[in-house]
N, C-alpha and C. Protein backbone atom coordinates (compact mmCIF):
# COMPACT_ATOMS: atom_id res chain seq x y z
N UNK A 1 15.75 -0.19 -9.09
CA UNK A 1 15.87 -0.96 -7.86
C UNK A 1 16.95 -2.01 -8.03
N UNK A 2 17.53 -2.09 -7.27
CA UNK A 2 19.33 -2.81 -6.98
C UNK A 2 18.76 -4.21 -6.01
N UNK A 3 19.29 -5.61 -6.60
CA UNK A 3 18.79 -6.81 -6.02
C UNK A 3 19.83 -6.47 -5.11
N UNK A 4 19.18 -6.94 -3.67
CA UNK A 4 19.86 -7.60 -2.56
C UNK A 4 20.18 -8.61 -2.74
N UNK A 5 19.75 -9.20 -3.28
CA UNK A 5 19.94 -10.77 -3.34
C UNK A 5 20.18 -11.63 -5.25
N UNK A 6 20.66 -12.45 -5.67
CA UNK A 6 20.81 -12.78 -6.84
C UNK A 6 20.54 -14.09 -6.39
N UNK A 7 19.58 -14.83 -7.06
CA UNK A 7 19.77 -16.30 -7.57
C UNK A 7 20.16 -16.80 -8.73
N UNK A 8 20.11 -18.08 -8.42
CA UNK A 8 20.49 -18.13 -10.50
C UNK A 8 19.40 -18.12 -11.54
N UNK A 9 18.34 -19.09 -10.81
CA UNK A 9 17.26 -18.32 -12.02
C UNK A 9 15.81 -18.26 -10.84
N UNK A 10 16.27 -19.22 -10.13
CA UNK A 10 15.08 -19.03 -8.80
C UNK A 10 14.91 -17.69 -8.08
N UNK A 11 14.59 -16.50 -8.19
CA UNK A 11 14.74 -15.42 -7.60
C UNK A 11 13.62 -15.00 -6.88
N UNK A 12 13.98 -14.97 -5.57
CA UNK A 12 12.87 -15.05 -4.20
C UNK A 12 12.58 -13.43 -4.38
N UNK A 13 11.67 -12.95 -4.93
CA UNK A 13 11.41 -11.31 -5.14
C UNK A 13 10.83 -11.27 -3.83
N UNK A 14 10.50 -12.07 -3.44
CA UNK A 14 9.94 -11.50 -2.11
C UNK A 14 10.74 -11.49 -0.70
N UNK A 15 11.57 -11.87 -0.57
CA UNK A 15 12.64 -11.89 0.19
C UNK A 15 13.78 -10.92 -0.18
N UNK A 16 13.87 -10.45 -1.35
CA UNK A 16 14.85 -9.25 -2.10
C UNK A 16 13.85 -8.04 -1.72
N UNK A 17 12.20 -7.91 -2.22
CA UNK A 17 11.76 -6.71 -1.27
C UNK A 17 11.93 -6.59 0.22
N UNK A 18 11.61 -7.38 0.64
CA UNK A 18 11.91 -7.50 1.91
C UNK A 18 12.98 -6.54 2.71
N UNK A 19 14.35 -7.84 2.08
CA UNK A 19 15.55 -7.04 2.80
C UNK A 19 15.76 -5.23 1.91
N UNK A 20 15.33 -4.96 1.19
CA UNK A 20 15.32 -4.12 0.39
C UNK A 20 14.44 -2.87 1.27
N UNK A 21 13.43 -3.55 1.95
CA UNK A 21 12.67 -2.21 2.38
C UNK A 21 13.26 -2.31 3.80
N UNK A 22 13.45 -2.98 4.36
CA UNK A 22 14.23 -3.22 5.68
C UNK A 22 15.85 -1.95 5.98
N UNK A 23 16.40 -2.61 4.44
CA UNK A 23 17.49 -1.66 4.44
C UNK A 23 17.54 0.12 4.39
N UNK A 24 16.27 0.09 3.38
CA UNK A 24 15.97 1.29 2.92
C UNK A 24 14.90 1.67 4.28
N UNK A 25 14.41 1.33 5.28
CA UNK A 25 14.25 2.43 6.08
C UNK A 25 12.21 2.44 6.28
């Protein structure tokens, strides 16, 4: 699985699934 999103160490996984399942359909 490929981040949508990068933080620097704060990483919103839930906002990266998100746009992630959004994109994917």
């Amino acid at each position: 699985m490929k981040h949508i999103l990068l933080a620097e160490d704060d990483v919103d996984y839930a906002s990266i699934l998100k746009q992630y399942l959004e994109i994917s359909g």
